[in-house]
PDB file of N, CA and C in Angstrom:
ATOM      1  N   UNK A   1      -3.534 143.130 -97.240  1.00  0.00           N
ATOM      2  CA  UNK A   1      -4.336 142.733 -98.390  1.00  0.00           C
ATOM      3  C   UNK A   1      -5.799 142.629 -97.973  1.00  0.00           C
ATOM      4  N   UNK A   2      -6.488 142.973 -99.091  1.00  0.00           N
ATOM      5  CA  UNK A   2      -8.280 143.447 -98.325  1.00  0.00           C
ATOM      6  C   UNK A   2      -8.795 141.699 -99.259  1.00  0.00           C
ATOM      7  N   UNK A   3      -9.772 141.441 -98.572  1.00  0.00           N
ATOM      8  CA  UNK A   3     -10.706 139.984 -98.908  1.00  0.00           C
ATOM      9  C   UNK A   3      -9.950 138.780 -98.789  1.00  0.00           C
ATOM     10  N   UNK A   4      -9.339 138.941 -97.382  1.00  0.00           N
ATOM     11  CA  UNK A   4      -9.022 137.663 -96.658  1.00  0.00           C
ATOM     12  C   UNK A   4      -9.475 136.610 -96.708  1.00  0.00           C
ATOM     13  N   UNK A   5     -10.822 136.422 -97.107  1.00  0.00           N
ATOM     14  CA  UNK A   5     -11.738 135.753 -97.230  1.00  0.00           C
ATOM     15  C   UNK A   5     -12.289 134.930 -98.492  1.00  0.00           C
ATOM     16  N   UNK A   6     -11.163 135.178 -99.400  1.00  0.00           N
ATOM     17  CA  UNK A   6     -11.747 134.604-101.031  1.00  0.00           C
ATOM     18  C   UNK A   6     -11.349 133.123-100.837  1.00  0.00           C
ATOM     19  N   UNK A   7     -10.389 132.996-100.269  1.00  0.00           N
ATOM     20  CA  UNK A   7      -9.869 131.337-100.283  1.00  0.00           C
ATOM     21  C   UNK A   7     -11.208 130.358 -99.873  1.00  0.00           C
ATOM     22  N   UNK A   8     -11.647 130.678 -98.576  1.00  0.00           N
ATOM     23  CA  UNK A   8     -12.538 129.823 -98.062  1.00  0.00           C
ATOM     24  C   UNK A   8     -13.516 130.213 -98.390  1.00  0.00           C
ATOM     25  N   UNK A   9     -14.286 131.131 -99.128  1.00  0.00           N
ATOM     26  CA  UNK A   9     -15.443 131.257 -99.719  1.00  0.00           C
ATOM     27  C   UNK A   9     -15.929 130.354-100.953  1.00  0.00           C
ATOM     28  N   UNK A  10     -14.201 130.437-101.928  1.00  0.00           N
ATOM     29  CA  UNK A  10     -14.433 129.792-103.269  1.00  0.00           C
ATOM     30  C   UNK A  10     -14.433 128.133-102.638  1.00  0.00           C
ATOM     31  N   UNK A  11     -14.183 127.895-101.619  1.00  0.00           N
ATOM     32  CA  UNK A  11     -13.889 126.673-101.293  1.00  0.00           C
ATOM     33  C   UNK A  11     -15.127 126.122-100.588  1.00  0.00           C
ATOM     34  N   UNK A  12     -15.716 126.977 -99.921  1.00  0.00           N
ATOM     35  CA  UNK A  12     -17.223 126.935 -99.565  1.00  0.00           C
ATOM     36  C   UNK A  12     -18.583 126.055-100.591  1.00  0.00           C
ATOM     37  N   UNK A  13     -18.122 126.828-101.760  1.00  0.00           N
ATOM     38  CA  UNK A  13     -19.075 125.935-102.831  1.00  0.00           C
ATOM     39  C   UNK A  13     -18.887 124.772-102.833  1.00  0.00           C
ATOM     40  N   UNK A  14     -20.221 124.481-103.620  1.00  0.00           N
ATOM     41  CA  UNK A  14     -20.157 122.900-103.938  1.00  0.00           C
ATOM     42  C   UNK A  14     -19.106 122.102-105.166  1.00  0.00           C
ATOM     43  N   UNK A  15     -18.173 121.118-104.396  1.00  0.00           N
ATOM     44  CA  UNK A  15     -17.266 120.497-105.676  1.00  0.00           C
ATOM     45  C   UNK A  15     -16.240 121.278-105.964  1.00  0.00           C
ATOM     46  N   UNK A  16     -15.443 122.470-105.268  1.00  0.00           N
ATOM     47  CA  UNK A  16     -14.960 123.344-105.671  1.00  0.00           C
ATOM     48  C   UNK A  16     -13.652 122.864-104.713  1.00  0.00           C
ATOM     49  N   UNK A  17     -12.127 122.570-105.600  1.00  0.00           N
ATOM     50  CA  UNK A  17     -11.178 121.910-104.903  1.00  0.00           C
ATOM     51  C   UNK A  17     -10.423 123.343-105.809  1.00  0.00           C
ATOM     52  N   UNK A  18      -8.897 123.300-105.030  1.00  0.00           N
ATOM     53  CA  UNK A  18      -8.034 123.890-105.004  1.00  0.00           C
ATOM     54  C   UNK A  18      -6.520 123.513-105.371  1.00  0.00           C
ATOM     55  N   UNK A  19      -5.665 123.829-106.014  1.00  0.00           N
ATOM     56  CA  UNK A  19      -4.328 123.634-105.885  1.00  0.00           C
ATOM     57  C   UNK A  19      -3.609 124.728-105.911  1.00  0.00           C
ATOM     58  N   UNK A  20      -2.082 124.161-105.984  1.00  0.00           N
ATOM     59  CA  UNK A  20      -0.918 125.474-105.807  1.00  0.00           C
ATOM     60  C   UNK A  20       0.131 125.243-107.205  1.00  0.00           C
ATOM     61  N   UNK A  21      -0.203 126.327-107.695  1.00  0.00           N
ATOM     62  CA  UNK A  21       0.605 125.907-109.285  1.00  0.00           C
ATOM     63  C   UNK A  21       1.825 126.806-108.827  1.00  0.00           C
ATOM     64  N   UNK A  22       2.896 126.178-108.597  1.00  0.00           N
ATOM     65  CA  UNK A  22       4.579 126.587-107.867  1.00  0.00           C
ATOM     66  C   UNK A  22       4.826 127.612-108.931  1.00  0.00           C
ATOM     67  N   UNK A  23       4.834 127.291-110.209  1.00  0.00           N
ATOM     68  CA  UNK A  23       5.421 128.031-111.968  1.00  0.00           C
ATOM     69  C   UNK A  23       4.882 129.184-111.466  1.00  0.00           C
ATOM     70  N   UNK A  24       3.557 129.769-111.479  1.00  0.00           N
ATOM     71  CA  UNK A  24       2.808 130.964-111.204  1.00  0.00           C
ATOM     72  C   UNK A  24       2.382 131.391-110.199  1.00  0.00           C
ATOM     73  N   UNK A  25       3.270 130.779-109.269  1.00  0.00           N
ATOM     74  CA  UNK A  25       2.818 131.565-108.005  1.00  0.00           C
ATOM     75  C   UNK A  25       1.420 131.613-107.752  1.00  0.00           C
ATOM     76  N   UNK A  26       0.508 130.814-107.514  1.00  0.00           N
ATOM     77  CA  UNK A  26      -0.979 131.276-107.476  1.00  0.00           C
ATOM     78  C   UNK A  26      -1.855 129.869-107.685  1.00  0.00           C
ATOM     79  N   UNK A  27      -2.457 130.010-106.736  1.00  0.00           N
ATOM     80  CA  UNK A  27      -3.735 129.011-105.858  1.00  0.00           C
ATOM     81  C   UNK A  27      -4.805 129.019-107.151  1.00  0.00           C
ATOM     82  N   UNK A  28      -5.450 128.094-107.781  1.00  0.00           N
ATOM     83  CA  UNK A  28      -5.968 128.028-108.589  1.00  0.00           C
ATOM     84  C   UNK A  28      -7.278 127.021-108.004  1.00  0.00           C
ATOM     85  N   UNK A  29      -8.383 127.594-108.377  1.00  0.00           N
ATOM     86  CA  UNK A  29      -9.814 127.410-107.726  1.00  0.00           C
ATOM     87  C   UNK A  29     -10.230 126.477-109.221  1.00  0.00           C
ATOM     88  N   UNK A  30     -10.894 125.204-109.176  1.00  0.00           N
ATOM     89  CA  UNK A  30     -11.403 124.055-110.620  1.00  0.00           C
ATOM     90  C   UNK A  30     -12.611 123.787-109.509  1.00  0.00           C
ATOM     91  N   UNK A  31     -13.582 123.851-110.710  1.00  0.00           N
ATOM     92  CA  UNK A  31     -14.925 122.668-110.205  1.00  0.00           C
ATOM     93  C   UNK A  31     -14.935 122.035-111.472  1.00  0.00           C
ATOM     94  N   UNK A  32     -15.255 120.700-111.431  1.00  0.00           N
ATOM     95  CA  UNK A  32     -15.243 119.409-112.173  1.00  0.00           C
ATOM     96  C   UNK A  32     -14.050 119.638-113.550  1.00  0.00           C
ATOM     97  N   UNK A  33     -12.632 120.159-112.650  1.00  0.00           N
ATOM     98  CA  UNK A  33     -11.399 119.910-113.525  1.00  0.00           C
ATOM     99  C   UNK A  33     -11.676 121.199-114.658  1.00  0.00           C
ATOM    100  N   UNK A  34     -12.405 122.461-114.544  1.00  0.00           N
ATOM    101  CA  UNK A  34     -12.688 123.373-114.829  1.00  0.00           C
ATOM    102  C   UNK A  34     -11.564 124.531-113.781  1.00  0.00           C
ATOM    103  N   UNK A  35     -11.155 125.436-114.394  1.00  0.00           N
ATOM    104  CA  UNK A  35     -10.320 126.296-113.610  1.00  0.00           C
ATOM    105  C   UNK A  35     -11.179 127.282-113.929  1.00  0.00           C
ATOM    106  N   UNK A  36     -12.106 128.053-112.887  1.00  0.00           N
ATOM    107  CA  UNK A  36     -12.560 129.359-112.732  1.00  0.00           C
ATOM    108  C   UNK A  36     -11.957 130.572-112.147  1.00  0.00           C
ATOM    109  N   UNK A  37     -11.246 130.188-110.994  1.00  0.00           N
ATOM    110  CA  UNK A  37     -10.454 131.524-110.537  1.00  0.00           C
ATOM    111  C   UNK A  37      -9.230 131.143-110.365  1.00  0.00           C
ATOM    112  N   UNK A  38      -8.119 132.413-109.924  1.00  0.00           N
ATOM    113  CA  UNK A  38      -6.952 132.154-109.457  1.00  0.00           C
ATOM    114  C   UNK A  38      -6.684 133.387-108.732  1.00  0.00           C
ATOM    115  N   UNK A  39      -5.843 133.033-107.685  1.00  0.00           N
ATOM    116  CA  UNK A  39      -5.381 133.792-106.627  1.00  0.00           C
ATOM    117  C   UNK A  39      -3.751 134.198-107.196  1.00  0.00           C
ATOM    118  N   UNK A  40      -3.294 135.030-107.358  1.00  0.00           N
ATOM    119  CA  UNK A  40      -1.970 135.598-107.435  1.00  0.00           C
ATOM    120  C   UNK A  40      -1.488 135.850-107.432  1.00  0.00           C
ATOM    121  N   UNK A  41      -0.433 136.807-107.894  1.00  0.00           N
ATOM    122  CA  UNK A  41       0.295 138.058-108.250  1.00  0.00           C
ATOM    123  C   UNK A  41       0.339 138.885-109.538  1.00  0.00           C
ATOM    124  N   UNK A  42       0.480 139.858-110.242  1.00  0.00           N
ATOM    125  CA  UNK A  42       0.983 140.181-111.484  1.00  0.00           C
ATOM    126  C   UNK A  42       2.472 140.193-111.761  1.00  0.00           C
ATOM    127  N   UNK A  43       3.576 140.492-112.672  1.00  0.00           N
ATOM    128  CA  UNK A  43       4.798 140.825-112.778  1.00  0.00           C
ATOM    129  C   UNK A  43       5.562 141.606-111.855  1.00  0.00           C
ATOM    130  N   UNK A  44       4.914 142.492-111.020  1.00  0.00           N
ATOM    131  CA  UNK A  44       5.314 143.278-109.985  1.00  0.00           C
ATOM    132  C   UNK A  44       5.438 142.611-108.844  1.00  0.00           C
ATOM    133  N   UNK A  45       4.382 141.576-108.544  1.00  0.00           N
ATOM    134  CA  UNK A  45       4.029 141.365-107.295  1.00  0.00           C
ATOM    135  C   UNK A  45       2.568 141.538-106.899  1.00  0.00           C
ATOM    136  N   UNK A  46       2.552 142.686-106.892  1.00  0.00           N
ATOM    137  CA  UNK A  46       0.526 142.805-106.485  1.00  0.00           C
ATOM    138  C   UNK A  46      -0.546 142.023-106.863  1.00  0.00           C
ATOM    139  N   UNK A  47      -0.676 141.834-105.716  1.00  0.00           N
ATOM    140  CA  UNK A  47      -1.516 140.473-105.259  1.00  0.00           C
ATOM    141  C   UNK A  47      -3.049 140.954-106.399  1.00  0.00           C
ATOM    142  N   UNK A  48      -3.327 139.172-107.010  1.00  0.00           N
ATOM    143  CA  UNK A  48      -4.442 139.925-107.955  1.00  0.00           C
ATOM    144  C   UNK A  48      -5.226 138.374-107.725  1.00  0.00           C
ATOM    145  N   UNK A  49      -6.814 138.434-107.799  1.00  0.00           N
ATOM    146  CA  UNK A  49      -7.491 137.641-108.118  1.00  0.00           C
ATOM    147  C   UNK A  49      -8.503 137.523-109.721  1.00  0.00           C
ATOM    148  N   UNK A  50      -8.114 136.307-110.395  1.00  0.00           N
ATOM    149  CA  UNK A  50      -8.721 136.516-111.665  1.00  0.00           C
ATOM    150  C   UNK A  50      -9.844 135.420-111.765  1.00  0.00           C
ATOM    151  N   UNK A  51     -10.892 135.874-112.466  1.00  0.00           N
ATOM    152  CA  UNK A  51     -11.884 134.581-112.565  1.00  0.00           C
ATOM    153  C   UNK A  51     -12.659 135.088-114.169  1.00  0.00           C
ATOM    154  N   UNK A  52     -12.982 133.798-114.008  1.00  0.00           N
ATOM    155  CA  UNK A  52     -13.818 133.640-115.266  1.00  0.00           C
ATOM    156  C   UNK A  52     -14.918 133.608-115.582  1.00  0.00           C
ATOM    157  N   UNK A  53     -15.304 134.975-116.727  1.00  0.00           N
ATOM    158  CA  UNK A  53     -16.548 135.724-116.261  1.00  0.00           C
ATOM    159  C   UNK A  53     -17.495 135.858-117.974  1.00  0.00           C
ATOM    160  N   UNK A  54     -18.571 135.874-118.022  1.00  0.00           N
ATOM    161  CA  UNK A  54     -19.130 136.350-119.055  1.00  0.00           C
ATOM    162  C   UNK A  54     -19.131 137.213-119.726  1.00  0.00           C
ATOM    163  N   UNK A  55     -18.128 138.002-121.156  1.00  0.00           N
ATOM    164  CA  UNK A  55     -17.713 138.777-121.579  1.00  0.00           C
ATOM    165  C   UNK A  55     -18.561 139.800-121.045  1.00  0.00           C
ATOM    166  N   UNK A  56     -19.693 140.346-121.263  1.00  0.00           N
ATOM    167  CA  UNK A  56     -20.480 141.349-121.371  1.00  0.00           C
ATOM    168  C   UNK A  56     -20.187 141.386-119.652  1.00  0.00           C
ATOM    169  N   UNK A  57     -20.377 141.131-119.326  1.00  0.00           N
ATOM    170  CA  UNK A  57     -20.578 140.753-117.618  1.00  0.00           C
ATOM    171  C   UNK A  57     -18.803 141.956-117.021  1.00  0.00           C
ATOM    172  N   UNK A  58     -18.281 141.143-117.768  1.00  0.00           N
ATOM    173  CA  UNK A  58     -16.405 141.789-117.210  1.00  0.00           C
ATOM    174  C   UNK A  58     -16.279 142.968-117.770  1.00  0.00           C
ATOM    175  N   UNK A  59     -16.445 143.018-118.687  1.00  0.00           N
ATOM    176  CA  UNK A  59     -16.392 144.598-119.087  1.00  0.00           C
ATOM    177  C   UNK A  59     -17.270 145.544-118.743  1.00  0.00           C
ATOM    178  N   UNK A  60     -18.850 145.024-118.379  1.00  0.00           N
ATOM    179  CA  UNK A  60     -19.492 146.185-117.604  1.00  0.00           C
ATOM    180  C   UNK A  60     -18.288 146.424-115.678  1.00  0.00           C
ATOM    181  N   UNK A  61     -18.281 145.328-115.589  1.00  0.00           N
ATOM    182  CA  UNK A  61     -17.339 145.226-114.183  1.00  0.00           C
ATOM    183  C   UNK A  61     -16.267 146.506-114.488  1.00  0.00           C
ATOM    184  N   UNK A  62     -15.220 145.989-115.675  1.00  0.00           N
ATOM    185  CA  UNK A  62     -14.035 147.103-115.942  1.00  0.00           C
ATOM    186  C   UNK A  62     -14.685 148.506-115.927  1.00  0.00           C
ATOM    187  N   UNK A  63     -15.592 148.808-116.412  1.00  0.00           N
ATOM    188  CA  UNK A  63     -15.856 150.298-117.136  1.00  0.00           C
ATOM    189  C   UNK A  63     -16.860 150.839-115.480  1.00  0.00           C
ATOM    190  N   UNK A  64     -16.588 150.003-114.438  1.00  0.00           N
ATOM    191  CA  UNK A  64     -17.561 150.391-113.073  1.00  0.00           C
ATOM    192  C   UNK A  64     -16.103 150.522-112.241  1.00  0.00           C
ATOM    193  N   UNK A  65     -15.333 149.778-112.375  1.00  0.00           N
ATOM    194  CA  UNK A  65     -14.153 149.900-110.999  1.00  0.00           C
ATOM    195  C   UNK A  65     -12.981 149.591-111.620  1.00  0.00           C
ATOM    196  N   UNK A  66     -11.826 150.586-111.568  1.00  0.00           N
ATOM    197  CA  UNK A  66     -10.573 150.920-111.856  1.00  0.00           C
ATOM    198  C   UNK A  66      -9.530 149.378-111.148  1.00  0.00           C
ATOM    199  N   UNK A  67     -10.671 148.918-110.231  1.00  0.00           N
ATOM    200  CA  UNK A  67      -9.500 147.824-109.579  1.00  0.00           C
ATOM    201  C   UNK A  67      -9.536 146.640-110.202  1.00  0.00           C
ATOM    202  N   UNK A  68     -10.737 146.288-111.230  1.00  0.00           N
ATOM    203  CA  UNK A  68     -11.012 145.735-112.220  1.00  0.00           C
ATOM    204  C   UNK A  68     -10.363 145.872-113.433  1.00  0.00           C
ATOM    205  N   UNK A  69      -9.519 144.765-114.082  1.00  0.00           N
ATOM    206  CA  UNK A  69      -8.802 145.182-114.738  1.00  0.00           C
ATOM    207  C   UNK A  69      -8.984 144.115-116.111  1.00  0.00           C
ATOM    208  N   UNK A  70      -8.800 143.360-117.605  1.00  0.00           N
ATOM    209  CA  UNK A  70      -8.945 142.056-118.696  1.00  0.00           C
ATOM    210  C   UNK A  70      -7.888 141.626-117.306  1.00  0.00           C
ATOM    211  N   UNK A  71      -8.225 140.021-117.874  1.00  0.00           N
ATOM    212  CA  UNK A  71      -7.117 139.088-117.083  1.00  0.00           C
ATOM    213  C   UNK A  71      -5.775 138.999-117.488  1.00  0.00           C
ATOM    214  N   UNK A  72      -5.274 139.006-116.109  1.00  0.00           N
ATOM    215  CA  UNK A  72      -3.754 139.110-116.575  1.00  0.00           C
ATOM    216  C   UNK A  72      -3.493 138.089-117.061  1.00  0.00           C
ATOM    217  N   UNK A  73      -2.474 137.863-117.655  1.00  0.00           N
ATOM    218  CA  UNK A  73      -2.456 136.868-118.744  1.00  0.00           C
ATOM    219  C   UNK A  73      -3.197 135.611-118.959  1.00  0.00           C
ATOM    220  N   UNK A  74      -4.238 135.836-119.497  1.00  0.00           N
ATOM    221  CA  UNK A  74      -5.110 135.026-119.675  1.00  0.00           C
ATOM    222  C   UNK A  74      -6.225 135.634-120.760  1.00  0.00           C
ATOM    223  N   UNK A  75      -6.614 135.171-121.206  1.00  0.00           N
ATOM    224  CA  UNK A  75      -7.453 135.577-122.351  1.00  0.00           C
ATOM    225  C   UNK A  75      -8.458 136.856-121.800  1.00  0.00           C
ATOM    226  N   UNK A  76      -8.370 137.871-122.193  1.00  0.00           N
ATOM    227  CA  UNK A  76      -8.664 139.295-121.735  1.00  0.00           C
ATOM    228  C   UNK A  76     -10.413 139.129-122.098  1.00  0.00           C
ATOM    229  N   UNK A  77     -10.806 138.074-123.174  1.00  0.00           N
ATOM    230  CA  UNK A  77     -12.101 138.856-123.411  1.00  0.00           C
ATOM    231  C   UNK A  77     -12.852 138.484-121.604  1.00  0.00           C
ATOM    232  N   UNK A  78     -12.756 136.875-121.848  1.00  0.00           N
ATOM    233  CA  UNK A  78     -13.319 135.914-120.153  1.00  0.00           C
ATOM    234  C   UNK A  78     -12.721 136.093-119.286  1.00  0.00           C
ATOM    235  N   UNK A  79     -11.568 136.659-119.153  1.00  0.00           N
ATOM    236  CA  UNK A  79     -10.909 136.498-117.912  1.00  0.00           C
ATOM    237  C   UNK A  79     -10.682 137.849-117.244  1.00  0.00           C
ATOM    238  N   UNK A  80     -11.067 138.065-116.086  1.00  0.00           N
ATOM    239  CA  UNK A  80     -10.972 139.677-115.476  1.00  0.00           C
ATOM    240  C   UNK A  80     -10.143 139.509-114.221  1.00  0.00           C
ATOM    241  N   UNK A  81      -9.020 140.339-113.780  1.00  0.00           N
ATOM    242  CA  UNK A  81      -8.651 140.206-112.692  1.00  0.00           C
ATOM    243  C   UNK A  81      -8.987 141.409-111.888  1.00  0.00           C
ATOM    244  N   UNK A  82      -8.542 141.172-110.615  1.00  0.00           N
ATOM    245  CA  UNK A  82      -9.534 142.450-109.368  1.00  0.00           C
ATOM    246  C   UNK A  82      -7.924 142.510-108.474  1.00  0.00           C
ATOM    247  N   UNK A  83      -7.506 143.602-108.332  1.00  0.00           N
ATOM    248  CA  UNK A  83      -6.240 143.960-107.907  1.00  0.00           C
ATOM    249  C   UNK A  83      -6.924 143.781-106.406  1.00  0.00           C
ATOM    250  N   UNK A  84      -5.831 143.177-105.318  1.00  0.00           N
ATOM    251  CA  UNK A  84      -6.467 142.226-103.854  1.00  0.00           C
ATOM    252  C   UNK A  84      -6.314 143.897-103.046  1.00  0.00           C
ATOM    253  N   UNK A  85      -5.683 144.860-103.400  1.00  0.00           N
ATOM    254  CA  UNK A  85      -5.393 145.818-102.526  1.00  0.00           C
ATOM    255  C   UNK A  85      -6.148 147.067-103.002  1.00  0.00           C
ATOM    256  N   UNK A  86      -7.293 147.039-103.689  1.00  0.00           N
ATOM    257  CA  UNK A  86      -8.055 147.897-104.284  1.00  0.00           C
ATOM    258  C   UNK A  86      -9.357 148.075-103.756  1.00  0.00           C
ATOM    259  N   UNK A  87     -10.516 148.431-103.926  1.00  0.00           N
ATOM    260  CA  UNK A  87     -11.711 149.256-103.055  1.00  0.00           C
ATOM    261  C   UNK A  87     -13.054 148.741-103.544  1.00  0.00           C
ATOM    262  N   UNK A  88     -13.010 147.416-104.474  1.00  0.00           N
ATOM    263  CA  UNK A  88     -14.570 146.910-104.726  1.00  0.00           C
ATOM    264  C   UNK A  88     -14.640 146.305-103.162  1.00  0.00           C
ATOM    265  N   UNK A  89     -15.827 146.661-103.545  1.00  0.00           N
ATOM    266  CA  UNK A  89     -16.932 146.278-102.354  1.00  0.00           C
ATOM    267  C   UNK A  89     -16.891 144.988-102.359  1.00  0.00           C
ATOM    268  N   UNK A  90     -17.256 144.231-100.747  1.00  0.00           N
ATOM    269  CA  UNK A  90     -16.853 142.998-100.574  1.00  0.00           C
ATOM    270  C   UNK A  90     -18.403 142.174-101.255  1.00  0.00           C
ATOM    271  N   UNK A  91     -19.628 142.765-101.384  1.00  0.00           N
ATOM    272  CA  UNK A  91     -20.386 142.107-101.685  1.00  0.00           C
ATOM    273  C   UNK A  91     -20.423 142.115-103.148  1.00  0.00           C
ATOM    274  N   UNK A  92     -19.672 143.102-103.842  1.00  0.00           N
ATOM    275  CA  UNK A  92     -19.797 143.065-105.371  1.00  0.00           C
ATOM    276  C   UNK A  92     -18.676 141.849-105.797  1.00  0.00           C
ATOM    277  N   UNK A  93     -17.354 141.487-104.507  1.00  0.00           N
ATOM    278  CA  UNK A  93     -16.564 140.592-104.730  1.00  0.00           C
ATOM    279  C   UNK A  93     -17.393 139.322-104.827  1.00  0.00           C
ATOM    280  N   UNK A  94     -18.170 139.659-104.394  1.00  0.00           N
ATOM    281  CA  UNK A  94     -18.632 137.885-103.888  1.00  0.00           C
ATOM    282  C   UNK A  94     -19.749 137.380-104.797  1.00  0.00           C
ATOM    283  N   UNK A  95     -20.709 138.237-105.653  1.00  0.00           N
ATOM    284  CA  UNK A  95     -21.200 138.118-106.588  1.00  0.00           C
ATOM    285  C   UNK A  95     -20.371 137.926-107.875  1.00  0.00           C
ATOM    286  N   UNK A  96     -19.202 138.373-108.432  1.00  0.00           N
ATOM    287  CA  UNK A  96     -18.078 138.142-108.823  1.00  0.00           C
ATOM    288  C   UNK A  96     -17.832 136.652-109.137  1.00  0.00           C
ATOM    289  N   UNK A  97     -17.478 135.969-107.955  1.00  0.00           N
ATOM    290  CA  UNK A  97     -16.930 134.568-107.497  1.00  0.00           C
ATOM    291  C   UNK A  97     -18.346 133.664-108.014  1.00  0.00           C
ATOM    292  N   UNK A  98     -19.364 134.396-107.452  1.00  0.00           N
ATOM    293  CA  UNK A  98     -20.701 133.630-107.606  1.00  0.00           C
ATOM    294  C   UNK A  98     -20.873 133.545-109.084  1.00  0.00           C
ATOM    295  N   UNK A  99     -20.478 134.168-109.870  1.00  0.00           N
ATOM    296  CA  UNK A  99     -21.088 134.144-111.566  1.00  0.00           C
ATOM    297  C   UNK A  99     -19.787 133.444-112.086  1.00  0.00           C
ATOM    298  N   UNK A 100     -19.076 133.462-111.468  1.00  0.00           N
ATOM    299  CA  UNK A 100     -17.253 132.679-112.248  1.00  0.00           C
ATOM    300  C   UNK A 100     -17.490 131.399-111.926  1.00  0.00           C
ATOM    301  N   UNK A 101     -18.435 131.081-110.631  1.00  0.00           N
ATOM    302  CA  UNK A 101     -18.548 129.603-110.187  1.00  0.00           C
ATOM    303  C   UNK A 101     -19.820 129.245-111.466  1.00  0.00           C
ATOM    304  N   UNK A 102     -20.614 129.864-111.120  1.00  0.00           N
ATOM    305  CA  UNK A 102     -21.743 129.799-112.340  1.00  0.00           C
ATOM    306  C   UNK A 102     -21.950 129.208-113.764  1.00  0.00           C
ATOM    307  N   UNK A 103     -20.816 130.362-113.839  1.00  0.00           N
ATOM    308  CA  UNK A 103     -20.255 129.837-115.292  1.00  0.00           C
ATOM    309  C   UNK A 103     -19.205 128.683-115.385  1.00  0.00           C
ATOM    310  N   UNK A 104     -18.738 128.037-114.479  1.00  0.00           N
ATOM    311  CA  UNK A 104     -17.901 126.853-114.480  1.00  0.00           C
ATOM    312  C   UNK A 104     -18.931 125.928-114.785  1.00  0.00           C
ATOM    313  N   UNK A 105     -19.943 126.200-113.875  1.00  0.00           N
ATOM    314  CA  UNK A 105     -20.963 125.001-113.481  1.00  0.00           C
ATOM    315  C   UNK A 105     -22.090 124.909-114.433  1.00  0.00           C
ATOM    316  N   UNK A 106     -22.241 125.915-115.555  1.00  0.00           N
ATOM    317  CA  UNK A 106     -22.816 125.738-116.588  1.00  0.00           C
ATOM    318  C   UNK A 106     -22.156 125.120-117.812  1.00  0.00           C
ATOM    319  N   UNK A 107     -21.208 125.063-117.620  1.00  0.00           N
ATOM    320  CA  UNK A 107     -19.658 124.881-118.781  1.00  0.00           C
ATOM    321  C   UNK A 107     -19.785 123.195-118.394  1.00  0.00           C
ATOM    322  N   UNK A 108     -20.197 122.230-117.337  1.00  0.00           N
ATOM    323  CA  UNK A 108     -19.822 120.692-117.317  1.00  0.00           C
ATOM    324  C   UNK A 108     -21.317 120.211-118.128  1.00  0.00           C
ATOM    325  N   UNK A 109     -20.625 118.725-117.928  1.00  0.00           N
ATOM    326  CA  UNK A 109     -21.774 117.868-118.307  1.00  0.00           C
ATOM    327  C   UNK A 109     -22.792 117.920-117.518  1.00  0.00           C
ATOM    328  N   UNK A 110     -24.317 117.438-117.990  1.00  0.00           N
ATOM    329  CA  UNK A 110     -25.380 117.356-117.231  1.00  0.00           C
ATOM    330  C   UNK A 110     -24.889 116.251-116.175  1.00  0.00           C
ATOM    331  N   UNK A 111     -24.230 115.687-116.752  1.00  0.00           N
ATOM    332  CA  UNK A 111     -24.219 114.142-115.573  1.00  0.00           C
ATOM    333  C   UNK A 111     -22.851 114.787-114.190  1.00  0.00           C
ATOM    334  N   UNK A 112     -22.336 115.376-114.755  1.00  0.00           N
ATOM    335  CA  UNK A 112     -20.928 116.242-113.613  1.00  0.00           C
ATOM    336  C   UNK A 112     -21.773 117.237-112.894  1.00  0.00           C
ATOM    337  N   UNK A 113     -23.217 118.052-113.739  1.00  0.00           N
ATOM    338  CA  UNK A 113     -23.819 118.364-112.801  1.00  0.00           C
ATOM    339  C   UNK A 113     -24.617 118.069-111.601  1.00  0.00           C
ATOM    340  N   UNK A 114     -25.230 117.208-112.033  1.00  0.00           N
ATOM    341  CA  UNK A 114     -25.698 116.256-110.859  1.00  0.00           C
ATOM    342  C   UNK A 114     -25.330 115.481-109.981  1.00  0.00           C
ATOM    343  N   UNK A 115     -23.892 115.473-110.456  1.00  0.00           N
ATOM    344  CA  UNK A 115     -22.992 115.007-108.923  1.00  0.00           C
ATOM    345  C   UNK A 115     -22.398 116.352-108.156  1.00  0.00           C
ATOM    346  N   UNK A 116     -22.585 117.080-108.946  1.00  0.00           N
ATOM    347  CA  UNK A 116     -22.117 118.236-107.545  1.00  0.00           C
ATOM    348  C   UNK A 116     -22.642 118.556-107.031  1.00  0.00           C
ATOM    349  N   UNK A 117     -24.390 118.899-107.490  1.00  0.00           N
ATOM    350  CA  UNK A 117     -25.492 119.346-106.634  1.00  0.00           C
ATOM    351  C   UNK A 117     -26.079 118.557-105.656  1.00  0.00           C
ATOM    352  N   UNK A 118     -25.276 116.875-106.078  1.00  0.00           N
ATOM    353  CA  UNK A 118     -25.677 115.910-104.764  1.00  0.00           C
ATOM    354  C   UNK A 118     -25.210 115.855-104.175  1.00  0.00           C
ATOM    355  N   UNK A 119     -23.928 116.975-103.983  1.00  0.00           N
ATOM    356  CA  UNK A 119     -22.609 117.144-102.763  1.00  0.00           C
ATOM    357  C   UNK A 119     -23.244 117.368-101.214  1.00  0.00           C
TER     358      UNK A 119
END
């Protein structure tokens, strides 16, 4: 599996905790009780990472890379998943993560913001 590296990156940010949802198989990334990404599988198996992205934003993503795909089950307009065994570039991954965290962290209260940025 290619981007070994998403676990401890998303975990890298500020305020950004983790759990293991057993039902779905898949590590689920929340800042301030916000769920932005998830680590997973699809129905097959193949390992998929989905995050939550600015409509216009995910669909320019889909219509650039085939490994880009609407989120698997999850609301297709915000939610995009990136198949883990596919060929985006690791820095386009990580800008990715960076705008899904973004948009979490624009989505809280002013006052939830200012406790994370005092992390």
């Amino acid at each position: 599996m290619a981007y070994e590296w998403i676990h401890e990156y998303c975990l890298s940010k500020k305020g950004v905790t983790s759990d293991y949802q057993a039902a779905w198989e898949a590590t689920r990334y929340h800042l301030g009780g916000k769920m932005f990404a998830m680590q997973g599988g699809d129905k097959t198996g193949r390992p998929i990472f989905t995050l939550k992205l600015e409509p216009e934003f995910g669909a320019l993503l889909r219509s650039a890379y085939s490994d880009i795909v609407p989120g698997y089950y999850m609301n297709k307009e915000h939610w995009n998943s990136l198949y883990l065994d596919g060929n985006v570039p690791d820095d386009v991954v990580r800008d990715i993560v960076d705008r899904a965290y973004r948009c979490a962290f624009n989505g809280l209260t002013r006052k939830l913001r200012g406790e994370i940025e005092s992390l």
